[in-house]
Protein backbone atom coordinates (compact mmCIF):
# COMPACT_ATOMS: atom_id res chain seq x y z
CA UNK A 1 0.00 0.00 0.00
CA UNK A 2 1.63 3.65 -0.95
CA UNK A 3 0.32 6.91 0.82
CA UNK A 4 0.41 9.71 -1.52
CA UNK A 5 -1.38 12.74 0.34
CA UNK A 6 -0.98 16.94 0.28
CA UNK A 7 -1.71 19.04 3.45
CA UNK A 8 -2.70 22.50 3.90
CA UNK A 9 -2.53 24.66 6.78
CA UNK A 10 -2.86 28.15 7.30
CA UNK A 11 -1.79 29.41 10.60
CA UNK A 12 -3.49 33.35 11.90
CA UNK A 13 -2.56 35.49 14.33
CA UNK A 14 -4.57 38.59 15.21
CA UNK A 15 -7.32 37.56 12.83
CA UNK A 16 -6.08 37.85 9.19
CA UNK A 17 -3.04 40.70 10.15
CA UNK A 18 -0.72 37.84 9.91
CA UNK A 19 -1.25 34.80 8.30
CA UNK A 20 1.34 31.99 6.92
CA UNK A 21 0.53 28.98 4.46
CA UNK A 22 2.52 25.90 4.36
CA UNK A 23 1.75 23.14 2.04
CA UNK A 24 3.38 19.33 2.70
CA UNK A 25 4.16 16.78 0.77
CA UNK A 26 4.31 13.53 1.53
CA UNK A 27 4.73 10.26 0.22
CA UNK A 28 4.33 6.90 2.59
CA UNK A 29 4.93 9.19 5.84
CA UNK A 30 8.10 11.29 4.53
CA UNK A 31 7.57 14.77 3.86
CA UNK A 32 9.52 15.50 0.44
CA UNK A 33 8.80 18.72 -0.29
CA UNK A 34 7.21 21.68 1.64
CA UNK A 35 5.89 24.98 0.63
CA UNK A 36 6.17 27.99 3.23
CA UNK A 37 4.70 31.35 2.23
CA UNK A 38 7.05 33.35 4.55
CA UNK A 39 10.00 31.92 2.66
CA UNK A 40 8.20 31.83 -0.40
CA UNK A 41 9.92 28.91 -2.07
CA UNK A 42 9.62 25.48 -2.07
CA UNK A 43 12.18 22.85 0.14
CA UNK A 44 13.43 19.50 -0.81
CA UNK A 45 13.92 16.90 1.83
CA UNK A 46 14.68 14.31 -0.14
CA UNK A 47 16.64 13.70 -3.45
CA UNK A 48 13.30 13.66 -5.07
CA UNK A 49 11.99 16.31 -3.33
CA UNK A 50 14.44 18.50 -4.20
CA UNK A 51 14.34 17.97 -7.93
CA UNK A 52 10.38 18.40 -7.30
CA UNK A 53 11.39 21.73 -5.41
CA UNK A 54 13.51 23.07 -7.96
CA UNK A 55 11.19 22.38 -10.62
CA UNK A 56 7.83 23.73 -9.05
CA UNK A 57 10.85 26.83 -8.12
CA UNK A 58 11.33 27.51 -11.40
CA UNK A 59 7.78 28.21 -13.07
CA UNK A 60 6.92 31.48 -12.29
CA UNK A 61 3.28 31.02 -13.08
CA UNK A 62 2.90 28.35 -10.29
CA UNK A 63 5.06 30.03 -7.72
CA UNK A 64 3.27 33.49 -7.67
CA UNK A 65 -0.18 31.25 -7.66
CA UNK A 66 1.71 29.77 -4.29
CA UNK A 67 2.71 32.86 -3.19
CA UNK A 68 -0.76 34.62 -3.63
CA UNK A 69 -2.56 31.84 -1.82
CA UNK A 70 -2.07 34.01 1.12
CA UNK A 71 -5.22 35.95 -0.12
CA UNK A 72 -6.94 33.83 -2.26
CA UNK A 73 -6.64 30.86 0.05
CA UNK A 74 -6.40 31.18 3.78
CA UNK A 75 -8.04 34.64 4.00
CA UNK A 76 -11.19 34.04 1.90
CA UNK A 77 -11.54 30.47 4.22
CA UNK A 78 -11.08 32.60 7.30
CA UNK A 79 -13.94 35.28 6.70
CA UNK A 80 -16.54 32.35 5.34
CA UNK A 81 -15.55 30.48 8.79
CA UNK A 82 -14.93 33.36 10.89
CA UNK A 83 -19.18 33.71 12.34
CA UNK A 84 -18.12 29.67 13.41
CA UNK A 85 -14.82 29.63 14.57
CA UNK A 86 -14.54 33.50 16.45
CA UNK A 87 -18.31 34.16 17.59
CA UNK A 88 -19.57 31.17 19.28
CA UNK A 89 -20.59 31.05 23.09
């Protein structure tokens, strides 16, 4: 059995005045390659990973998509969610 599988996490502090994306990668428990919006590049951990890295690195299309996920992302989610997540009693 293999284990393919993507996470996404946004992380928010004060609300949406600081938020940070990271995006894993992992194959059969090993993260390979990880995407960080305050660094704003992708990192290998692996020999694969980092050819992955360096590709995904190069396109410019795809990497200001990644780095604009910020907004389109983890901001939109937060104000649809915010009435469940900050307003409850």
């Amino acid at each position: 059995v293999f284990q393919n599988m993507q996470t996404t996490e946004c992380d928010f502090i004060n609300g949406t005045e600081k938020v940070r994306l990271v995006q894993r990668y992992i194959y059969n428990r090993q993260q390979y390659v990880m995407f960080d919006s305050d660094v704003g590049l992708h990192v290998g951990f692996t020999p694969f990973g980092e050819r992955c890295a360096k590709q995904a690195n190069s396109d410019p299309v795809f990497m200001e998509s990644r780095r604009t996920a910020v907004d389109w992302y983890c901001r939109y989610n937060y104000e649809v969610s915010r009435p469940f997540i900050t307003e409850r009693r």
